[in-house]
N, C-alpha and C. Protein backbone atom coordinates (compact mmCIF):
# COMPACT_ATOMS: atom_id res chain seq x y z
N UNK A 1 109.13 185.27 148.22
CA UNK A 1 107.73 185.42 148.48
C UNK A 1 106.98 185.80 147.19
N UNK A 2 107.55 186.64 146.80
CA UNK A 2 106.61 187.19 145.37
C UNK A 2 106.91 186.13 144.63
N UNK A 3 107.70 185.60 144.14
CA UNK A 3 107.97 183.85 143.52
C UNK A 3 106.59 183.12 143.72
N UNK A 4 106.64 182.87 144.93
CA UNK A 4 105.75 181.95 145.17
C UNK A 4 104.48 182.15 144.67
N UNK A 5 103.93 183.57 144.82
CA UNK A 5 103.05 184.10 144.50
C UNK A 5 102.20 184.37 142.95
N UNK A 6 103.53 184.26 142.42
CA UNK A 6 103.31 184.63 140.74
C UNK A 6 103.39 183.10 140.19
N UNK A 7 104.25 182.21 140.81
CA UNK A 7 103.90 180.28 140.59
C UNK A 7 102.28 180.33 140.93
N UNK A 8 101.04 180.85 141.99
CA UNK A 8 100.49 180.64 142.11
C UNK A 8 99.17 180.66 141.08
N UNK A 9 99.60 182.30 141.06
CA UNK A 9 98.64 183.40 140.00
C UNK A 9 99.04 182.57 138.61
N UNK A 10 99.77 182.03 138.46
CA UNK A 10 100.53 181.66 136.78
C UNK A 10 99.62 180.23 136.46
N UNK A 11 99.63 179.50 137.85
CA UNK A 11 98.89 177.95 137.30
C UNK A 11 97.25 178.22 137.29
N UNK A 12 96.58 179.23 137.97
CA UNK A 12 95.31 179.31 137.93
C UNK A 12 95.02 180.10 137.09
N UNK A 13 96.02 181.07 135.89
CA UNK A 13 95.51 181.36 135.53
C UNK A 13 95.80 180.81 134.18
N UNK A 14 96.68 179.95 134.33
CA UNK A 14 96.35 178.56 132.99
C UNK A 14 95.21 177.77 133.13
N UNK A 15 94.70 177.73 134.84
CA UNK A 15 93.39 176.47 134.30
C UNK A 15 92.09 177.57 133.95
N UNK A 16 91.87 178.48 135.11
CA UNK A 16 90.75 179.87 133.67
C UNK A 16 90.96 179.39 132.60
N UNK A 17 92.02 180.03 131.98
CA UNK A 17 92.27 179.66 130.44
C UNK A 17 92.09 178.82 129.59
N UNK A 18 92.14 177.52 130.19
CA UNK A 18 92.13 176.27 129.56
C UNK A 18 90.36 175.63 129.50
N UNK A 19 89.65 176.13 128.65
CA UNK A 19 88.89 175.68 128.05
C UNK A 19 87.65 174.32 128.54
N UNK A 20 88.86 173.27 128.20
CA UNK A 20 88.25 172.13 128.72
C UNK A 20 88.51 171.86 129.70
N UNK A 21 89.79 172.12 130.55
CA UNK A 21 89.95 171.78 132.24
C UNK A 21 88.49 172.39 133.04
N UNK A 22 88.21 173.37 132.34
CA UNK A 22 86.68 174.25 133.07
C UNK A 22 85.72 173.64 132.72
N UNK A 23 85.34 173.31 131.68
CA UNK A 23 84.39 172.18 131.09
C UNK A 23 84.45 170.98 131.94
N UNK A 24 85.33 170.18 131.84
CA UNK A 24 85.49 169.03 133.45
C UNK A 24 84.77 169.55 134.54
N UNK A 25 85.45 170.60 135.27
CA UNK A 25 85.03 171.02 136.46
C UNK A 25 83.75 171.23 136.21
N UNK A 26 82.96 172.06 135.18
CA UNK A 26 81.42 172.22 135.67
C UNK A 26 80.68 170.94 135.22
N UNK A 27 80.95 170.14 134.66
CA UNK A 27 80.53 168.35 134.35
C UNK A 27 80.56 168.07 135.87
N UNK A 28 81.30 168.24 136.89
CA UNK A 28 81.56 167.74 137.86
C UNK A 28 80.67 168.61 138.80
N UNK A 29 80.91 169.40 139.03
CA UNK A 29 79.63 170.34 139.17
C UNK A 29 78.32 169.52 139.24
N UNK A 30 77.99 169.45 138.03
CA UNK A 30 76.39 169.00 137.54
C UNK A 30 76.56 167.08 138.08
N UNK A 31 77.79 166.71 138.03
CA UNK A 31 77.58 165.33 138.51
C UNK A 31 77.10 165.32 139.60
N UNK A 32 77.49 166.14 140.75
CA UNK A 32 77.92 165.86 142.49
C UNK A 32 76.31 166.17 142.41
N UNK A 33 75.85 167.79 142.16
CA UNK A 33 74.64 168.05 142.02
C UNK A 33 73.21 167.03 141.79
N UNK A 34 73.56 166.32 140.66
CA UNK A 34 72.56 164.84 140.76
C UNK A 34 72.55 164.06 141.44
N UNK A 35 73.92 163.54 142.25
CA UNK A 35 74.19 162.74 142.43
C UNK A 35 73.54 163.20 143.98
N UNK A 36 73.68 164.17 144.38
CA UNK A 36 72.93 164.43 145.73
C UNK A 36 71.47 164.98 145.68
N UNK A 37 70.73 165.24 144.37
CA UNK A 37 69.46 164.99 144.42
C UNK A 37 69.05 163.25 144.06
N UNK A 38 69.73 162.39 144.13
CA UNK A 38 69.09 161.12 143.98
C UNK A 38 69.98 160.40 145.44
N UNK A 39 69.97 161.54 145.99
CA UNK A 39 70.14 160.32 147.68
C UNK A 39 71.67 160.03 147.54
N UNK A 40 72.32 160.78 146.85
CA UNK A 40 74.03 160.13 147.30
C UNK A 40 74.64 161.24 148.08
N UNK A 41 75.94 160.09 148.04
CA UNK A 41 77.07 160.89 148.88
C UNK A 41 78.74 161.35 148.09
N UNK A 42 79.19 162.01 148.83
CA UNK A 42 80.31 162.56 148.37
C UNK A 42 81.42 161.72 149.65
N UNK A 43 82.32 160.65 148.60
CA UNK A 43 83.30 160.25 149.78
C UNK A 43 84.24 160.90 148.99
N UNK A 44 85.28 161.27 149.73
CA UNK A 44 86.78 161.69 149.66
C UNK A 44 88.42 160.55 150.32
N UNK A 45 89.19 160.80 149.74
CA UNK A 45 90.29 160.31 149.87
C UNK A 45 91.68 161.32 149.74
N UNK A 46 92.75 160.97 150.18
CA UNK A 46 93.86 161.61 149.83
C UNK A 46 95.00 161.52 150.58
N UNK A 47 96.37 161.57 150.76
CA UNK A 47 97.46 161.19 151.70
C UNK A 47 97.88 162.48 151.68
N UNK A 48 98.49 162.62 153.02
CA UNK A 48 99.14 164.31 153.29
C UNK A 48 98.41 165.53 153.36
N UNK A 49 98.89 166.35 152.59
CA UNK A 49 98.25 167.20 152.48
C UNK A 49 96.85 167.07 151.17
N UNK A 50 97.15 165.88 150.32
CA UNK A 50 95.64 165.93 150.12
C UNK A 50 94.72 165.78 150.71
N UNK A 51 95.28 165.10 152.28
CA UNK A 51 94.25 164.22 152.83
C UNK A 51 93.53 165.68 153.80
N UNK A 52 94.38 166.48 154.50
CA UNK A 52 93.76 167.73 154.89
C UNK A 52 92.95 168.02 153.66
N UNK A 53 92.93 168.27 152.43
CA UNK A 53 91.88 168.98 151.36
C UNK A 53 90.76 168.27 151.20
N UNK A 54 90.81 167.10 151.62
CA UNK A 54 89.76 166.35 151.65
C UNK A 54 89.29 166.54 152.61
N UNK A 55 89.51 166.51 153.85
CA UNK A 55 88.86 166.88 155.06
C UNK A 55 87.81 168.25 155.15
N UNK A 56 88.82 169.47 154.22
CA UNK A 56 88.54 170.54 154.45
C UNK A 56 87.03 170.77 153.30
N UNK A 57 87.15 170.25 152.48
CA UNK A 57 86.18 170.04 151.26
C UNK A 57 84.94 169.42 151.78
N UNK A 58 85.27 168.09 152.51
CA UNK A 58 83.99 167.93 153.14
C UNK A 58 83.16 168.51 154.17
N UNK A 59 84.34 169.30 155.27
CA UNK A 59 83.58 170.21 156.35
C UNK A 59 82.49 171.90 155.17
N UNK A 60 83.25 171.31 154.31
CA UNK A 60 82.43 172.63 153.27
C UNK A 60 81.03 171.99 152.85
N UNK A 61 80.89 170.97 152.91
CA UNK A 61 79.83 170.69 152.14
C UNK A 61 78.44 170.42 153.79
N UNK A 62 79.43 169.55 154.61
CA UNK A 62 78.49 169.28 155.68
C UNK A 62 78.23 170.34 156.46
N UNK A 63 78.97 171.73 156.90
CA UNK A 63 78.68 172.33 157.33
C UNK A 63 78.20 173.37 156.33
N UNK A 64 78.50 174.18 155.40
CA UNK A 64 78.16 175.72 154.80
C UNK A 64 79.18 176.18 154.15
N UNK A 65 79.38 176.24 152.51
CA UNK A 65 80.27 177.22 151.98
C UNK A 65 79.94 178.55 152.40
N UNK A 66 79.26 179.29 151.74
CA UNK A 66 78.80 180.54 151.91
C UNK A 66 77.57 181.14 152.12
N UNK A 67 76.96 180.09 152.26
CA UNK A 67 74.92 180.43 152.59
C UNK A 67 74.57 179.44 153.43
N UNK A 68 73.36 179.55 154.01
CA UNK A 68 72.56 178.67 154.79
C UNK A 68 72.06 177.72 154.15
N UNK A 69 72.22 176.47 154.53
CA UNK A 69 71.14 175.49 153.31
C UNK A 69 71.14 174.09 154.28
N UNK A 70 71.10 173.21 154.14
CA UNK A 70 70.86 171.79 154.69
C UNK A 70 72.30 171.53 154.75
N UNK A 71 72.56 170.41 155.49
CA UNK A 71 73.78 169.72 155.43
C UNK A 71 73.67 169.18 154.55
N UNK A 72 74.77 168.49 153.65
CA UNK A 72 75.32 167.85 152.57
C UNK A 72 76.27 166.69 152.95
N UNK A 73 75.74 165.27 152.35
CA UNK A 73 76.43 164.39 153.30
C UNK A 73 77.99 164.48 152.57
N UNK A 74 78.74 164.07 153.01
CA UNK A 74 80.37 163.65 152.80
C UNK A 74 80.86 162.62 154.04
N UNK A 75 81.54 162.42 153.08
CA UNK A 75 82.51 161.03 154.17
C UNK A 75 84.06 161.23 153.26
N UNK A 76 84.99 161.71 154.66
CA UNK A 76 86.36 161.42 154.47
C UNK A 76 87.44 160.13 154.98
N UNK A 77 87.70 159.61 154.05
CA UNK A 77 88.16 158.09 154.22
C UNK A 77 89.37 158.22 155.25
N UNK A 78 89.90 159.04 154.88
CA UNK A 78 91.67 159.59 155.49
C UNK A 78 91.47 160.16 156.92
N UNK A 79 89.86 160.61 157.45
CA UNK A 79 89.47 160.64 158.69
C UNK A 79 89.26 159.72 160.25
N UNK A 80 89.47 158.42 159.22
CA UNK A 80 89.10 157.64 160.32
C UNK A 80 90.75 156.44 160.92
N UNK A 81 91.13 157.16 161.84
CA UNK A 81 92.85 156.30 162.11
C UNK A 81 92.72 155.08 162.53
N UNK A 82 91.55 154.67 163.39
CA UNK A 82 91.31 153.40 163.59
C UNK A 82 90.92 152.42 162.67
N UNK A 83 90.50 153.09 161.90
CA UNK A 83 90.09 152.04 160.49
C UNK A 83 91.28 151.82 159.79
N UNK A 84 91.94 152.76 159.17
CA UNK A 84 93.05 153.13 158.21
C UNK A 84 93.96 151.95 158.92
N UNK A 85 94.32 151.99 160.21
CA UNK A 85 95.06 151.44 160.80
C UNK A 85 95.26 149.92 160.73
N UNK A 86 93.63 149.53 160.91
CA UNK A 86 93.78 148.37 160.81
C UNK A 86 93.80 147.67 159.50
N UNK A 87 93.04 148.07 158.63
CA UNK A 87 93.19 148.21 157.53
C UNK A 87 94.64 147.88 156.76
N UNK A 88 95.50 148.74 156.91
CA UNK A 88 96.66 148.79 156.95
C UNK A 88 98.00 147.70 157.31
N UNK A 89 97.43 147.38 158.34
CA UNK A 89 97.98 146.14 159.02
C UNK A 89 97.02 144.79 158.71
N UNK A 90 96.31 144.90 158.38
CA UNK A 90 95.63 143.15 158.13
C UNK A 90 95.81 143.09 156.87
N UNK A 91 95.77 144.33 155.38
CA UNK A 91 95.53 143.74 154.17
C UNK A 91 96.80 145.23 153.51
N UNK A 92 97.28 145.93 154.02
CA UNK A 92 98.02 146.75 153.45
C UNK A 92 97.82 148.10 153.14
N UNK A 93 98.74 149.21 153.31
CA UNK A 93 98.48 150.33 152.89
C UNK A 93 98.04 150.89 151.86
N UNK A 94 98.47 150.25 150.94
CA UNK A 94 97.56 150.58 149.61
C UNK A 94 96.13 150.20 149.57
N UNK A 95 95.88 149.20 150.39
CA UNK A 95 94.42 149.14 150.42
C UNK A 95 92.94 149.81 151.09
N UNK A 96 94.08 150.93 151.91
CA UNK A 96 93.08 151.40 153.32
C UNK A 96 91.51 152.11 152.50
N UNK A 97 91.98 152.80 151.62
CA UNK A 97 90.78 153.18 150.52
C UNK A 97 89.84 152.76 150.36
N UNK A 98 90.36 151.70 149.61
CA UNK A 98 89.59 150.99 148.59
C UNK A 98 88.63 149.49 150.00
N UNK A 99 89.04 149.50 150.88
CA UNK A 99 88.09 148.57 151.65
C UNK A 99 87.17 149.52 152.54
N UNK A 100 87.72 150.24 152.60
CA UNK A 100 86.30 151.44 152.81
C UNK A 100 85.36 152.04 151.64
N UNK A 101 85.86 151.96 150.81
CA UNK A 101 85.04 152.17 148.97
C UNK A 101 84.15 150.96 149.68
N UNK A 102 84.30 149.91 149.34
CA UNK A 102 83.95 148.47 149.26
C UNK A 102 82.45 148.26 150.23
N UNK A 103 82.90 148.93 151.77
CA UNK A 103 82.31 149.12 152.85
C UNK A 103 81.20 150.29 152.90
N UNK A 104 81.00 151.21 152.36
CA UNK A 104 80.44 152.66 152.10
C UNK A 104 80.13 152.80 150.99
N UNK A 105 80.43 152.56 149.86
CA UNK A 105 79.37 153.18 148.97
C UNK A 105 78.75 152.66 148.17
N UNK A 106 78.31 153.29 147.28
CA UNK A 106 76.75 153.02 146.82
C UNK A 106 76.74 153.27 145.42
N UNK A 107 76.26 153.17 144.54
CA UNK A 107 75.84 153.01 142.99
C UNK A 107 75.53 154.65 142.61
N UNK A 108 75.15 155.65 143.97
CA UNK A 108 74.87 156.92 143.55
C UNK A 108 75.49 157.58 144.07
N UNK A 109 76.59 156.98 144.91
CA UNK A 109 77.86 158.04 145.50
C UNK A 109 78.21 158.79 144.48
N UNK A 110 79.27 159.40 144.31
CA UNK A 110 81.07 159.81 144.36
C UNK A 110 81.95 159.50 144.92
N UNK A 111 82.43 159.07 144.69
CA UNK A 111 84.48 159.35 144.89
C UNK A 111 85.34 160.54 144.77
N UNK A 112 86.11 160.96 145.68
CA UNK A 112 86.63 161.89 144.61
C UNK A 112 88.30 161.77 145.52
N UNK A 113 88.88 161.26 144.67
CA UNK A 113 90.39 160.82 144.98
C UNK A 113 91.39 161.99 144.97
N UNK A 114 92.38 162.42 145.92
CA UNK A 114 92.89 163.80 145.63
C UNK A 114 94.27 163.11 145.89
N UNK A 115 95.37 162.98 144.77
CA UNK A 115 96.43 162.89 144.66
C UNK A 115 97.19 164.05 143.90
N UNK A 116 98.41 164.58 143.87
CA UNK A 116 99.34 165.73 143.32
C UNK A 116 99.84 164.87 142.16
N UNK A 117 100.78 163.74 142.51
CA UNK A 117 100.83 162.94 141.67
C UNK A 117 100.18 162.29 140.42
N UNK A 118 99.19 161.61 141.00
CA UNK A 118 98.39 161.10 140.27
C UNK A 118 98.13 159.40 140.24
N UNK A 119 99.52 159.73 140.77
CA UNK A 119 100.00 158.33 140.97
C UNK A 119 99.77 157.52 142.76
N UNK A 120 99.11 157.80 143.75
CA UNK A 120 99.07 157.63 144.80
C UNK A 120 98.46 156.18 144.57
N UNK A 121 99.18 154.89 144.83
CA UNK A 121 98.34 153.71 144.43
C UNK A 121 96.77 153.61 145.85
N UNK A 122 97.06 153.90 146.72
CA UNK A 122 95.44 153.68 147.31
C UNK A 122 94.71 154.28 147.27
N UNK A 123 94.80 155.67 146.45
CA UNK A 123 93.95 156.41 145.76
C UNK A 123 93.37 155.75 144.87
N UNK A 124 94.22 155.27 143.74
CA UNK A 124 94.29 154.79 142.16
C UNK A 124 93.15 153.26 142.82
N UNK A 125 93.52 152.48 144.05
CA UNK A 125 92.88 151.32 144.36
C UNK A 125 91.36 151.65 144.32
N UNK A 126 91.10 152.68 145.45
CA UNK A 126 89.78 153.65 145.62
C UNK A 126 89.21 153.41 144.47
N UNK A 127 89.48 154.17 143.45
CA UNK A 127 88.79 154.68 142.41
C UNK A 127 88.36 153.20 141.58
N UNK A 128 89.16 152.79 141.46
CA UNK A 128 88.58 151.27 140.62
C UNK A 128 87.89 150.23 141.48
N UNK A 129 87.77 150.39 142.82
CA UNK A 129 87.05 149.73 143.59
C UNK A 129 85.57 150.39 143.47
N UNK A 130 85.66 151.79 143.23
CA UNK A 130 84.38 152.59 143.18
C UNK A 130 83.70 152.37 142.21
N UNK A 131 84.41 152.54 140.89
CA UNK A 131 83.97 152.21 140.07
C UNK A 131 83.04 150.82 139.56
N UNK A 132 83.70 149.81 140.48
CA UNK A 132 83.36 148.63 140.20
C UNK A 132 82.16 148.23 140.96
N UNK A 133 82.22 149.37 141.94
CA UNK A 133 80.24 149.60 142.68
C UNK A 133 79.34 150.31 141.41
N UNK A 134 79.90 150.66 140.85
CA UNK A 134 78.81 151.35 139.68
C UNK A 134 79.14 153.24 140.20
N UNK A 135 79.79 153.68 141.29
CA UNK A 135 79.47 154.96 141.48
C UNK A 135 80.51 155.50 140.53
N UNK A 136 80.18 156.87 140.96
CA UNK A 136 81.57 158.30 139.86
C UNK A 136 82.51 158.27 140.42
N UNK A 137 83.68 158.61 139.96
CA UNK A 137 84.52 158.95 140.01
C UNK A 137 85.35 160.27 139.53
N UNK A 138 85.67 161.01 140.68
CA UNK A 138 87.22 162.16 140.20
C UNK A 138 88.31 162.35 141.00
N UNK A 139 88.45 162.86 139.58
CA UNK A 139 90.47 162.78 140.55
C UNK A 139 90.38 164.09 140.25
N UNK A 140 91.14 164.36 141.71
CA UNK A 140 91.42 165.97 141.45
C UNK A 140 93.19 165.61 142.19
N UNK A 141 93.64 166.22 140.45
CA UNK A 141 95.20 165.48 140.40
C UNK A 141 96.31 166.66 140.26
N UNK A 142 97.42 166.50 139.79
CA UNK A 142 98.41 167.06 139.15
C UNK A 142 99.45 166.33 138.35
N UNK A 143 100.30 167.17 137.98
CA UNK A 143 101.16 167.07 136.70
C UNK A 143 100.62 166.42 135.51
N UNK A 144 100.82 164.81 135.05
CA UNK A 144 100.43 164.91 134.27
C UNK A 144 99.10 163.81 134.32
N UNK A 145 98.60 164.11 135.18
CA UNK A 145 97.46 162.71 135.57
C UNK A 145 97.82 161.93 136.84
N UNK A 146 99.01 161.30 136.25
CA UNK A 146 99.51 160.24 136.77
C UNK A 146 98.31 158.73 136.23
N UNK A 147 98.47 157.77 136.95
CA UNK A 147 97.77 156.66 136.62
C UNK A 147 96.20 156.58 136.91
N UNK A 148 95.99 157.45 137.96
CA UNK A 148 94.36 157.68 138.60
C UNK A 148 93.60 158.83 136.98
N UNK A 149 94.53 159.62 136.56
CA UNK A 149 94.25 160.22 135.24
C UNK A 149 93.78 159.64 134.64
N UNK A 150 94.21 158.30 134.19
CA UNK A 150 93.41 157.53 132.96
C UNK A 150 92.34 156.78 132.91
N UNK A 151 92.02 156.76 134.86
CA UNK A 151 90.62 155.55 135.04
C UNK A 151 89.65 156.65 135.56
N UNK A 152 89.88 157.63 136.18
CA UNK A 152 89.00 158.04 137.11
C UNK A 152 87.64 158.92 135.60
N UNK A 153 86.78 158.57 135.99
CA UNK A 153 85.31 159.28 135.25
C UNK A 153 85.80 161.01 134.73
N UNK A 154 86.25 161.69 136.10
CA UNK A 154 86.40 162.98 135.80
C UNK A 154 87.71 163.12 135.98
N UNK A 155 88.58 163.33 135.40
CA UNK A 155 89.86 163.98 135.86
C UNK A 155 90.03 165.44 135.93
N UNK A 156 90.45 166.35 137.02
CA UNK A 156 90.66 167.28 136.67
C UNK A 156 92.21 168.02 137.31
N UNK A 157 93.23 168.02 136.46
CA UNK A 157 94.40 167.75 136.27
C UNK A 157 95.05 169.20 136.61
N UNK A 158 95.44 169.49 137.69
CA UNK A 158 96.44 170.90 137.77
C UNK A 158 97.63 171.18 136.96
N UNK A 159 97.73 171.95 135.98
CA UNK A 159 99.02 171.82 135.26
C UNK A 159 100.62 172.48 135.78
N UNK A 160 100.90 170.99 136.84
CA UNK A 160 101.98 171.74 137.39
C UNK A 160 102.53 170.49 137.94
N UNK A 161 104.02 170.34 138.37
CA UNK A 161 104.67 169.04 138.85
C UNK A 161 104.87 169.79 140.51
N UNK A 162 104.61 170.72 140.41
CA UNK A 162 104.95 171.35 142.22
C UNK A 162 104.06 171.08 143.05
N UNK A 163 103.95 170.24 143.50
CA UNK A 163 103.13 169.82 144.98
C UNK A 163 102.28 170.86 145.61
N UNK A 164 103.41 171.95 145.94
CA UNK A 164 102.60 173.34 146.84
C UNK A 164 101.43 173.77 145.48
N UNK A 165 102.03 174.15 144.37
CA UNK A 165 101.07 175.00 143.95
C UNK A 165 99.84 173.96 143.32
N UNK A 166 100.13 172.77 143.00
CA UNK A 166 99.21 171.90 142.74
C UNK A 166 98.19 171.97 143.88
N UNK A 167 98.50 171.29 145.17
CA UNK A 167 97.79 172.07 146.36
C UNK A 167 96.65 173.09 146.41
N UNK A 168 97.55 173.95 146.13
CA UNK A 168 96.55 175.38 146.04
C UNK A 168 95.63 175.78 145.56
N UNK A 169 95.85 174.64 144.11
CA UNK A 169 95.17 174.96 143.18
C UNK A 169 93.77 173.87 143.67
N UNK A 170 94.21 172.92 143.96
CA UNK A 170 93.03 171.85 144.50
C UNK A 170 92.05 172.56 145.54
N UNK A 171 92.61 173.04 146.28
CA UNK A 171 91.61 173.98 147.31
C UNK A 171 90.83 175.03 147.09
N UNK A 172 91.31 175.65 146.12
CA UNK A 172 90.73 176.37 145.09
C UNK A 172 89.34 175.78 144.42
N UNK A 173 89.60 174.92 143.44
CA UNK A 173 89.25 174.14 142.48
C UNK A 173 87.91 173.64 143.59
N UNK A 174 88.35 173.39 144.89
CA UNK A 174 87.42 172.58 145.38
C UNK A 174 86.44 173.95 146.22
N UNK A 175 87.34 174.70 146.69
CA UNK A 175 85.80 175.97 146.96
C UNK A 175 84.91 175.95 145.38
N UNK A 176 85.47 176.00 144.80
CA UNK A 176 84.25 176.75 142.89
C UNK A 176 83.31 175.35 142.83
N UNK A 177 83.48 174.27 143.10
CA UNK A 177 82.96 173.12 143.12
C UNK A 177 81.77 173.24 144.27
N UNK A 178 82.05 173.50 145.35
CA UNK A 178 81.22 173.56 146.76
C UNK A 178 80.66 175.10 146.63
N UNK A 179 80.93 176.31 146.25
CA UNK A 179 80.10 177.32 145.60
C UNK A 179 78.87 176.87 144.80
N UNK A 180 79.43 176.26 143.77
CA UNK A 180 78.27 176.06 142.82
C UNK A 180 77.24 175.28 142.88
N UNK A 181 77.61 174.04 143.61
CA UNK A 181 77.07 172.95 144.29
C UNK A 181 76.09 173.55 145.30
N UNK A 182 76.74 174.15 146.26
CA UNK A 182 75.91 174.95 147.33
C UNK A 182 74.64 175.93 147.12
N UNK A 183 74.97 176.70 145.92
CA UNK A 183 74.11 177.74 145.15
C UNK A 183 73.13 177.06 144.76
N UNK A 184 73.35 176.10 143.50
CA UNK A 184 71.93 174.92 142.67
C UNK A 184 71.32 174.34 144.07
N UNK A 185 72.25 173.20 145.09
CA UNK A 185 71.26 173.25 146.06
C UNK A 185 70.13 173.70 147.06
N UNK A 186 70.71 175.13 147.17
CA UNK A 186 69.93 175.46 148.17
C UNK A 186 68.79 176.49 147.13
N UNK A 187 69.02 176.48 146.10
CA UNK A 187 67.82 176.65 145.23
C UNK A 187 66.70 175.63 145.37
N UNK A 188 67.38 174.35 145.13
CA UNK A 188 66.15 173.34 145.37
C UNK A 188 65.70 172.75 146.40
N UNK A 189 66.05 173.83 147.69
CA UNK A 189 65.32 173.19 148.59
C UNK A 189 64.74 174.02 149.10
């Protein structure tokens, strides 16, 4: 138990530390922030347990981090089984993403792809399908990128190959994101 605990305290308190991983995050910050004063949205993606962090990230934004303010749109891709499904079966699993990218968004969205890996190919599909609408892109990743690392707009990279604490750290990473987001918004409204 205390193991686990001090793996936890040890990777967050390498990304504090790390300079430019924090620099990313508040770039990302100030992206989502514009990007929802000019009429966009925040879609999400992720398999497993990213795909719960994605879920949980968006009930943060549509319902309330920590204050009263307007809803905040989000759309979670990994939410919808009837789509995924078919999806899945007519053109392939790697594609379930990226034909909902295709279908949903917009030139002033976000993306924001959540793989441990980095490497999740219908994540990695997502993101270059998004891209190729003109919207942002982030990966909120681990170890060392993986392949979504090198395309996605924002990467912001957990420094760790452990799944759990990579995890942790994403949920984390994604309350300070929906804090700050939440705060500048409900200033401007």
């Amino acid at each position: 138990m205390k193991k686990g605990f001090e793996e936890s305290i040890n990777i967050k308190n390498k990304i504090l530390n790390d300079q430019e991983l924090c620099g990313i995050i508040q770039e990302v910050c100030l992206t989502i922030i514009e990007s929802y004063k000019n009429g966009g949205k925040i879609i999400l993606c992720g398999n497993g347990g990213s795909a719960s962090d994605a879920l949980h990230i968006a009930g943060e934004l549509i319902g309330r981090f920590q204050m009263e303010r307007k809803s905040l749109p989000a759309i979670v891709l990994n939410a919808d089984i009837a789509t995924m499904t078919a999806i899945a079966n007519d053109y392939g699993y790697e594609n379930v993403f990226s034909r909902q990218v295709e279908g949903l968004m917009a030139g002033e969205d976000i993306l924001i792809g959540i793989s441990t890996s980095g490497n999740s190919d219908n994540v990695y599909r997502a993101i270059i399908k998004a891209k190729e609408i003109g919207g942002r892109t982030i990966g909120l990743l681990g170890g060392n990128g993986g392949k979504i690392g090198g395309v996605a707009d924002f990467s912001i990279i957990v420094p760790s190959d452990v799944t759990a604490r990579v995890q942790e750290s994403h949920i984390t990473i994604g309350h300070i994101i929906c804090e700050i987001v939440e705060s500048v918004i409900s200033e401007l409204c």
